[in-house]
C-alpha atoms as a PDB file:
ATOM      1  CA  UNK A   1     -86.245 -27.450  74.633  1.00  0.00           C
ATOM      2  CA  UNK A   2     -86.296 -27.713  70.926  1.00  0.00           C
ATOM      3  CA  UNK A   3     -89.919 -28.607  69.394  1.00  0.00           C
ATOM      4  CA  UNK A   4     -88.842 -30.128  66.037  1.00  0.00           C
ATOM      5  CA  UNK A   5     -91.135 -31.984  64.301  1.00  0.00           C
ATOM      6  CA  UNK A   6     -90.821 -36.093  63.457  1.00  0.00           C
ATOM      7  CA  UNK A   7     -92.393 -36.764  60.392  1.00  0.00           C
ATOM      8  CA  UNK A   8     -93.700 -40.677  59.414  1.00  0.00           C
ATOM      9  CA  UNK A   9     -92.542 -42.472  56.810  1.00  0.00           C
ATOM     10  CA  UNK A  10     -93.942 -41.334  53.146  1.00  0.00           C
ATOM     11  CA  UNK A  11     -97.059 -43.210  51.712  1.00  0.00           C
ATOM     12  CA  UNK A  12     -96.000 -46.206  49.754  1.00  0.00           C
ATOM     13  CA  UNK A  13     -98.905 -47.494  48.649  1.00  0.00           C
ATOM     14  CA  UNK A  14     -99.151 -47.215  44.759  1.00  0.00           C
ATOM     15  CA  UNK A  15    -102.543 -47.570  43.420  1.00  0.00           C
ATOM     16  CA  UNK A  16    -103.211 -43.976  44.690  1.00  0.00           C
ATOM     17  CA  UNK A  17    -100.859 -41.960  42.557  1.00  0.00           C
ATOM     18  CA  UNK A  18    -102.268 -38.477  44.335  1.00  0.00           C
ATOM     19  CA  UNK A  19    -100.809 -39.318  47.439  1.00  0.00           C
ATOM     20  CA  UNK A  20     -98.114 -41.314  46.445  1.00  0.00           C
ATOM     21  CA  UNK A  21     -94.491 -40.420  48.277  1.00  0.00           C
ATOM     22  CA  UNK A  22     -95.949 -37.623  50.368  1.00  0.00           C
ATOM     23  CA  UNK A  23     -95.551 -36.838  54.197  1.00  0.00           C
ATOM     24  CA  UNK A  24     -99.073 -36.523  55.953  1.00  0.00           C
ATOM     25  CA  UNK A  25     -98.407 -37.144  59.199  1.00  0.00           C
ATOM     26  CA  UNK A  26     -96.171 -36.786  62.526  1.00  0.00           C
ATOM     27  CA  UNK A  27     -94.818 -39.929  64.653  1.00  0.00           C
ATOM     28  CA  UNK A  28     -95.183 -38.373  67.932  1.00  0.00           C
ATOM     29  CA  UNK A  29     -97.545 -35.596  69.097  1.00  0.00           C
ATOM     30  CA  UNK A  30     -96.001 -32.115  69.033  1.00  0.00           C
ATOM     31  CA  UNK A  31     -95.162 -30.703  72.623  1.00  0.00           C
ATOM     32  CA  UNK A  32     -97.571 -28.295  74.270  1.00  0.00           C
ATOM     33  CA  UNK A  33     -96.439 -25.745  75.986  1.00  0.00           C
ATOM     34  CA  UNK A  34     -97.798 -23.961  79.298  1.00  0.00           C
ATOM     35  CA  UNK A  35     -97.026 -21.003  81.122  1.00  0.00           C
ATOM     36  CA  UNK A  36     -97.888 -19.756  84.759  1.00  0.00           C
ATOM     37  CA  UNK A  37     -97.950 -16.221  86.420  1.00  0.00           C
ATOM     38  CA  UNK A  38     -97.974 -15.795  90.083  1.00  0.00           C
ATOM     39  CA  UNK A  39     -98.289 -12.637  92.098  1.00  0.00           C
ATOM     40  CA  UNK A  40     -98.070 -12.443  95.951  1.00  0.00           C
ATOM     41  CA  UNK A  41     -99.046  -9.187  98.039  1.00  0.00           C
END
């Protein structure tokens, strides 16, 4: 029911200081949600 998110581990690789130690992407892909209408007569 709860659609938290599950962050990867931080970059370790050190020759790129930029991106060094940051978050940039998700383990698992975030749930989709769907919803249906139906109407009978």
């Amino acid at each position: 029911m709860l659609n938290r998110p599950n962050f990867a581990n931080p970059s370790n690789d050190v020759s790129t200081p930029r991106t060094f130690g940051t978050i940039s992407a998700l383990t698992v892909n975030p749930r989709i949600m769907q919803y249906a209408l139906k109407l009978q007569f």
